[in-house]
N, C-alpha and C. Protein backbone atom coordinates (compact mmCIF):
# COMPACT_ATOMS: atom_id res chain seq x y z
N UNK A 1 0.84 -1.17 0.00
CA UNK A 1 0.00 0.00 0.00
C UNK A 1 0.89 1.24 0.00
N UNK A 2 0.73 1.97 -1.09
CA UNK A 2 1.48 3.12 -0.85
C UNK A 2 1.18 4.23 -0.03
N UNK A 3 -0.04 4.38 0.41
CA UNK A 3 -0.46 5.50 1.33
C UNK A 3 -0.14 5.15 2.65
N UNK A 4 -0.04 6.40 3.84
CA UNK A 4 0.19 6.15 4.89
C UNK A 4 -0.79 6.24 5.80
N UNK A 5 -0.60 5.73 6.61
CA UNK A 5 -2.21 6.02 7.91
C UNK A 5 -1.87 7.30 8.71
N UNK A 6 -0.83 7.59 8.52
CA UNK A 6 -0.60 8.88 8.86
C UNK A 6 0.19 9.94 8.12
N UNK A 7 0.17 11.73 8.43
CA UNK A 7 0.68 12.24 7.94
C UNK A 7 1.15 13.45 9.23
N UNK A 8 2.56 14.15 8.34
CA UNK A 8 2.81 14.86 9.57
C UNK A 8 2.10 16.25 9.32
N UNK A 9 2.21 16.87 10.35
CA UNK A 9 1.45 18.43 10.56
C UNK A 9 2.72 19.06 11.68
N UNK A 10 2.01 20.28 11.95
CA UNK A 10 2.85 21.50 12.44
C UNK A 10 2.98 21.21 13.48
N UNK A 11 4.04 20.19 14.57
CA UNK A 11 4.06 20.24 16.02
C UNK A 11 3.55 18.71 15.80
N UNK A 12 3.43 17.70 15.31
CA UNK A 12 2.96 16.43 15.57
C UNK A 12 3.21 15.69 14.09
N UNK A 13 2.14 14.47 14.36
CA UNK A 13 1.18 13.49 13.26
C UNK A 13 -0.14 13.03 13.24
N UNK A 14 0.04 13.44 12.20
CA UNK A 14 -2.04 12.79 12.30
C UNK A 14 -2.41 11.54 12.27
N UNK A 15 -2.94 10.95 12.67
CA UNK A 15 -2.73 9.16 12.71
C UNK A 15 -4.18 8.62 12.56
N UNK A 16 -4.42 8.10 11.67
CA UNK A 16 -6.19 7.33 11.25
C UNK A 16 -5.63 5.73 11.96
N UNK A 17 -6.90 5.90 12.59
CA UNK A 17 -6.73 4.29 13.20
C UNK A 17 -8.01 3.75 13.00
N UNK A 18 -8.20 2.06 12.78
CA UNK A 18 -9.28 1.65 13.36
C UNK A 18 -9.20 0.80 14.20
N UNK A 19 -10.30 0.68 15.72
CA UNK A 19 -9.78 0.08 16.66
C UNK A 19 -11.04 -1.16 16.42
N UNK A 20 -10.59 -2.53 17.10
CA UNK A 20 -11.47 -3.72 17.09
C UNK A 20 -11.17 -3.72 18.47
N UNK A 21 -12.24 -3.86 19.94
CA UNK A 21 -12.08 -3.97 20.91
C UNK A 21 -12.58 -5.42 21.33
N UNK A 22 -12.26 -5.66 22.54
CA UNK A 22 -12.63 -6.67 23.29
C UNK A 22 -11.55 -8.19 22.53
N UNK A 23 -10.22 -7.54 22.03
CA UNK A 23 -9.66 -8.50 21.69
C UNK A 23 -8.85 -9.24 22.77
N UNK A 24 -8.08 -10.58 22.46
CA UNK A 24 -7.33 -11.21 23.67
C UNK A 24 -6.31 -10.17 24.64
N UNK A 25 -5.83 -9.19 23.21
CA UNK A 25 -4.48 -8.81 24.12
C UNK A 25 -4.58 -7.32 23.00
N UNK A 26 -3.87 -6.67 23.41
CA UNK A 26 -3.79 -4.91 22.67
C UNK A 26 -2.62 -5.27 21.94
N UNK A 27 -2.63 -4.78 20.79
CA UNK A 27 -1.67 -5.31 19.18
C UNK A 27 -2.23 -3.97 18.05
N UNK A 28 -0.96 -4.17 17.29
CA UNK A 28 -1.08 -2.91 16.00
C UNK A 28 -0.77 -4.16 14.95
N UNK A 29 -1.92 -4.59 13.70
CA UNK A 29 -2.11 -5.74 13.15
C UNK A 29 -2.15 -5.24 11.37
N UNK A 30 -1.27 -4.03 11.69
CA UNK A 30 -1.05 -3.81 10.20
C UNK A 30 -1.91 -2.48 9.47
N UNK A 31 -1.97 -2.33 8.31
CA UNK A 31 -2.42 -0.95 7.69
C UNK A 31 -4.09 -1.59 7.07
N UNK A 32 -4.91 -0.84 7.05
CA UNK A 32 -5.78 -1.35 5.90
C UNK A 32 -6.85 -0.48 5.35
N UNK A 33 -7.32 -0.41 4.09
CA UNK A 33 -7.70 0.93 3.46
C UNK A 33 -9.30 0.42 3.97
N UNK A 34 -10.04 1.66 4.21
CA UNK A 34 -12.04 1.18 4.75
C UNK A 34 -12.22 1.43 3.36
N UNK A 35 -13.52 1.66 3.70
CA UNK A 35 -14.60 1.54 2.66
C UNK A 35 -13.90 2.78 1.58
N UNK A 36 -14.03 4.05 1.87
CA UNK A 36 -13.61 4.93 1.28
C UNK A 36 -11.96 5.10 0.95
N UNK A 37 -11.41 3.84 0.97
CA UNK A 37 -10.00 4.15 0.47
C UNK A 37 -8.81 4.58 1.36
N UNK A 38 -9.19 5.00 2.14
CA UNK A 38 -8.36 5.80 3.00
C UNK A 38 -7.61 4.76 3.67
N UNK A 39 -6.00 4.68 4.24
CA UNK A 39 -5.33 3.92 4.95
C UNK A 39 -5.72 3.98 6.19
N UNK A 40 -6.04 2.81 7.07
CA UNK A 40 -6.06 3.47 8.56
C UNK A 40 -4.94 2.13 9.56
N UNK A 41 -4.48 2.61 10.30
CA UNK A 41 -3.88 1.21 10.98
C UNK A 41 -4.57 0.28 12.15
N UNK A 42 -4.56 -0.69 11.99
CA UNK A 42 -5.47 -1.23 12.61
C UNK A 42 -5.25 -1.70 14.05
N UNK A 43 -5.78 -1.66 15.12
CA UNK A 43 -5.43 -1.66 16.27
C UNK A 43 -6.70 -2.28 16.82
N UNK A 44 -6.04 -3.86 17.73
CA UNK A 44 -7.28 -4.67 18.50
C UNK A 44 -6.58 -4.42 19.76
N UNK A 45 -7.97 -4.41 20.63
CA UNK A 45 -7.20 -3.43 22.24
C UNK A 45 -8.14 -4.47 23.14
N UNK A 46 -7.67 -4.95 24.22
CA UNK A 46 -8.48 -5.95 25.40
C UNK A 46 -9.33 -4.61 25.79
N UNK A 47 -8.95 -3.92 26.23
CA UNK A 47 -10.69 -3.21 26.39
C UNK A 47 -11.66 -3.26 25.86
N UNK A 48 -13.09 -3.41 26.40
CA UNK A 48 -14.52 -3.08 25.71
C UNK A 48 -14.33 -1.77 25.75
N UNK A 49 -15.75 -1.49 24.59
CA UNK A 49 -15.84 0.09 24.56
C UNK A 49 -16.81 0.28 25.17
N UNK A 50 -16.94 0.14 26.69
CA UNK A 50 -17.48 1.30 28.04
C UNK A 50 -16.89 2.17 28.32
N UNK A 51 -17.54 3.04 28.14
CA UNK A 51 -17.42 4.53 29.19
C UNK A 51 -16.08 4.69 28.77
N UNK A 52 -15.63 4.54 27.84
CA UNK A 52 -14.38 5.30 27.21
C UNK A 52 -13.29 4.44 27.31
N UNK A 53 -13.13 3.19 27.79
CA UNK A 53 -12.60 2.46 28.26
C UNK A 53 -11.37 1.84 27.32
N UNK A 54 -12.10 1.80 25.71
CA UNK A 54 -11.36 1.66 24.82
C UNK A 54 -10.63 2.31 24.22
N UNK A 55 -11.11 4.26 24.19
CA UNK A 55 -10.25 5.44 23.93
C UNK A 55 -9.05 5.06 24.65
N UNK A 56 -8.96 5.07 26.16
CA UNK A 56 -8.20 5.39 27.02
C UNK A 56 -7.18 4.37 27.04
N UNK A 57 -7.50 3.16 26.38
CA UNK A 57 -6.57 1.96 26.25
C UNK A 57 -6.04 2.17 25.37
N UNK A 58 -6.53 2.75 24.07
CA UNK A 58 -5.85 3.27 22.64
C UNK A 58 -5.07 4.53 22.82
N UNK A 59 -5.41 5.56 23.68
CA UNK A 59 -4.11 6.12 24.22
C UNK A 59 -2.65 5.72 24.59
N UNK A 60 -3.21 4.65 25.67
CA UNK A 60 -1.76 4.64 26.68
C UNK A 60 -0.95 3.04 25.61
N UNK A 61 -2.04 2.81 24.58
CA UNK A 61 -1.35 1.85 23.54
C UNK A 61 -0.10 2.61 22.92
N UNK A 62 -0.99 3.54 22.29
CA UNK A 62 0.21 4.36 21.26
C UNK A 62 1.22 4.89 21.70
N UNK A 63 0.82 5.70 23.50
CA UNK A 63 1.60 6.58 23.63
C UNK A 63 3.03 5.67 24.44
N UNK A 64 3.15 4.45 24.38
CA UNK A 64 3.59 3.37 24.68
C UNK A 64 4.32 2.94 23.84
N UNK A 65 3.79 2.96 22.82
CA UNK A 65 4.60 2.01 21.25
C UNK A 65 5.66 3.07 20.54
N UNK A 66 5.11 4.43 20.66
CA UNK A 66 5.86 5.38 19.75
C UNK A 66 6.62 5.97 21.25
N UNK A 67 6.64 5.72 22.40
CA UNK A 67 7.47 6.50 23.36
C UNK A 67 6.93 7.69 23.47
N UNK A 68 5.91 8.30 23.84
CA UNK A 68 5.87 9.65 23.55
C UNK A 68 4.41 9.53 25.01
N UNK A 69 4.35 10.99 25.80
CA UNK A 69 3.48 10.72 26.80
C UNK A 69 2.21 10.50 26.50
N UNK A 70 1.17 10.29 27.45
CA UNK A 70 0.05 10.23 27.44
C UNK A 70 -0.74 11.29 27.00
N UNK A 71 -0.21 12.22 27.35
CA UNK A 71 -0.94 13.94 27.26
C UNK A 71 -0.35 14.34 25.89
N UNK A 72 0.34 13.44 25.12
CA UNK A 72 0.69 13.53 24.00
C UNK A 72 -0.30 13.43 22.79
N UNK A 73 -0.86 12.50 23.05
CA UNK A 73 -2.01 11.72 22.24
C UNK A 73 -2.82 11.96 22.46
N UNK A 74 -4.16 12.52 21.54
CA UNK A 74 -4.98 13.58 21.46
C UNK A 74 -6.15 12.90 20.22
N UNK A 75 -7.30 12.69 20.90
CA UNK A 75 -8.35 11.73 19.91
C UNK A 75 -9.02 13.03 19.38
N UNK A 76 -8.80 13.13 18.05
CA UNK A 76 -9.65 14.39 17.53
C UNK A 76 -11.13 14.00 16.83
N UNK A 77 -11.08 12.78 16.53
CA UNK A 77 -12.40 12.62 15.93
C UNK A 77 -12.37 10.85 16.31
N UNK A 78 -14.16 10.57 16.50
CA UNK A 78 -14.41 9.25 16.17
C UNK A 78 -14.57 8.72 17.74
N UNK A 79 -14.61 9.42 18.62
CA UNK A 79 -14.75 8.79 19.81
C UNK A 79 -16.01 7.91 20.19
N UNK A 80 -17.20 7.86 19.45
CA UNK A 80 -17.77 6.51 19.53
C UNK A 80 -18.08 5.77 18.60
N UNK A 81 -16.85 5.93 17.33
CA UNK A 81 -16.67 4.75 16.51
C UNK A 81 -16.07 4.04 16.23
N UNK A 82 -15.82 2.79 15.30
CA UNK A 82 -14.27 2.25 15.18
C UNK A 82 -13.18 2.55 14.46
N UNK A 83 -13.40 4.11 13.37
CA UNK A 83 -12.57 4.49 13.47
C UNK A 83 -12.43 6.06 13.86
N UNK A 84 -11.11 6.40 14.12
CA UNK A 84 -10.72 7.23 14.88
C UNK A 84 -9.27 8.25 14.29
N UNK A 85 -9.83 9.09 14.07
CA UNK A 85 -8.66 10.27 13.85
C UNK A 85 -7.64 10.76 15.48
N UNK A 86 -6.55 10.87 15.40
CA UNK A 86 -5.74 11.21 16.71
C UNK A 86 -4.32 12.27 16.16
N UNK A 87 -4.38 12.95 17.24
CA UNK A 87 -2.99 13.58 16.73
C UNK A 87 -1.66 13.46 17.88
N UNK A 88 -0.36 13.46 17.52
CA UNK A 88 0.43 12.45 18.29
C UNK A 88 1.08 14.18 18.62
N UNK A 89 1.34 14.68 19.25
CA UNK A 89 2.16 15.70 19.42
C UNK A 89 3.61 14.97 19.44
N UNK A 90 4.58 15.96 19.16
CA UNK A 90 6.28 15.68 18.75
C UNK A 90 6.81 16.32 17.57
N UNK A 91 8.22 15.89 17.45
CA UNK A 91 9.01 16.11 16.59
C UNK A 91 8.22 14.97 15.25
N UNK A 92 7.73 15.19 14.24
CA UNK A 92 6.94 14.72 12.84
C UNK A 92 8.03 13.69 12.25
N UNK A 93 8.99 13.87 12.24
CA UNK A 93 10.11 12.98 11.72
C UNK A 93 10.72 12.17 12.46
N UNK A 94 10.61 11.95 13.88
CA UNK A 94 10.60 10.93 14.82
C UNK A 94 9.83 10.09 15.00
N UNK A 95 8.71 10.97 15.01
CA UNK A 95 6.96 9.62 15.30
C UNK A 95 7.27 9.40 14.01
N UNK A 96 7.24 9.32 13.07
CA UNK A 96 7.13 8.83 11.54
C UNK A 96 7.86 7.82 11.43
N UNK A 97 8.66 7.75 12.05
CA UNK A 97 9.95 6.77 11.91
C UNK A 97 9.33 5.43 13.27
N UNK A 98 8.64 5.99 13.92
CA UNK A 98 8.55 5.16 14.88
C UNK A 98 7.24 4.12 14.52
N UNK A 99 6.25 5.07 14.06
CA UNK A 99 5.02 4.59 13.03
C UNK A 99 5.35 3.50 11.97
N UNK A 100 6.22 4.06 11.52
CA UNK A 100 7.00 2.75 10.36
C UNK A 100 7.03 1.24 11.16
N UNK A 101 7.87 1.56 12.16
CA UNK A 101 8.52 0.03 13.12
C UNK A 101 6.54 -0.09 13.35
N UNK A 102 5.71 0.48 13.43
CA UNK A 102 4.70 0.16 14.27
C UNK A 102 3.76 -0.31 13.46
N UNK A 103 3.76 -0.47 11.96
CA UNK A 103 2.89 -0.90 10.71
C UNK A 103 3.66 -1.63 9.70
């Protein structure tokens, strides 16, 4: 796939995810385009989605995998669907590089 699930911006990256909850264990299971084409990376998280339960696991997932804090990672859209727009605050050419190892 040549597109990326993410792109960088001014002070961060923008990161399209889609999350599958209530899986065995929290995992990043590769890139995959939805309905409309678009890349998103796919992410199954042991949380259900109660009461935010699955946002908050998809936080401290990412902000875990790419090294970067909690207060880093920022859900801008999609909070009660499966997929989800986020923006990673940082240096754009670090998370990018780290995104790579992570898809």
């Amino acid at each position: 796939m040549a597109e990326k699930p993410y792109a960088a911006e001014d002070g961060g990256v923008r990161l399209a995810v889609r999350v599958t909850p209530r899986a065995s264990r929290s995992e990043a299971v590769g890139v995959k385009a939805g309905s409309d084409g678009r890349p998103a990376l796919q992410i199954r998280l042991a949380a259900p989605p109660v009461d935010g339960a699955a946002n908050e696991e998809l936080v401290a997932f990412l902000a875990d995998a790419l090294d970067v804090r909690k207060g880093d990672v920022a859900l801008r859209s999609g909070k009660s669907g499966r997929l989800k727009m986020l923006f990673i605050s940082g240096d754009p050419a670090a998370l990018a590089a780290r995104l790579e190892k992570l898809v």
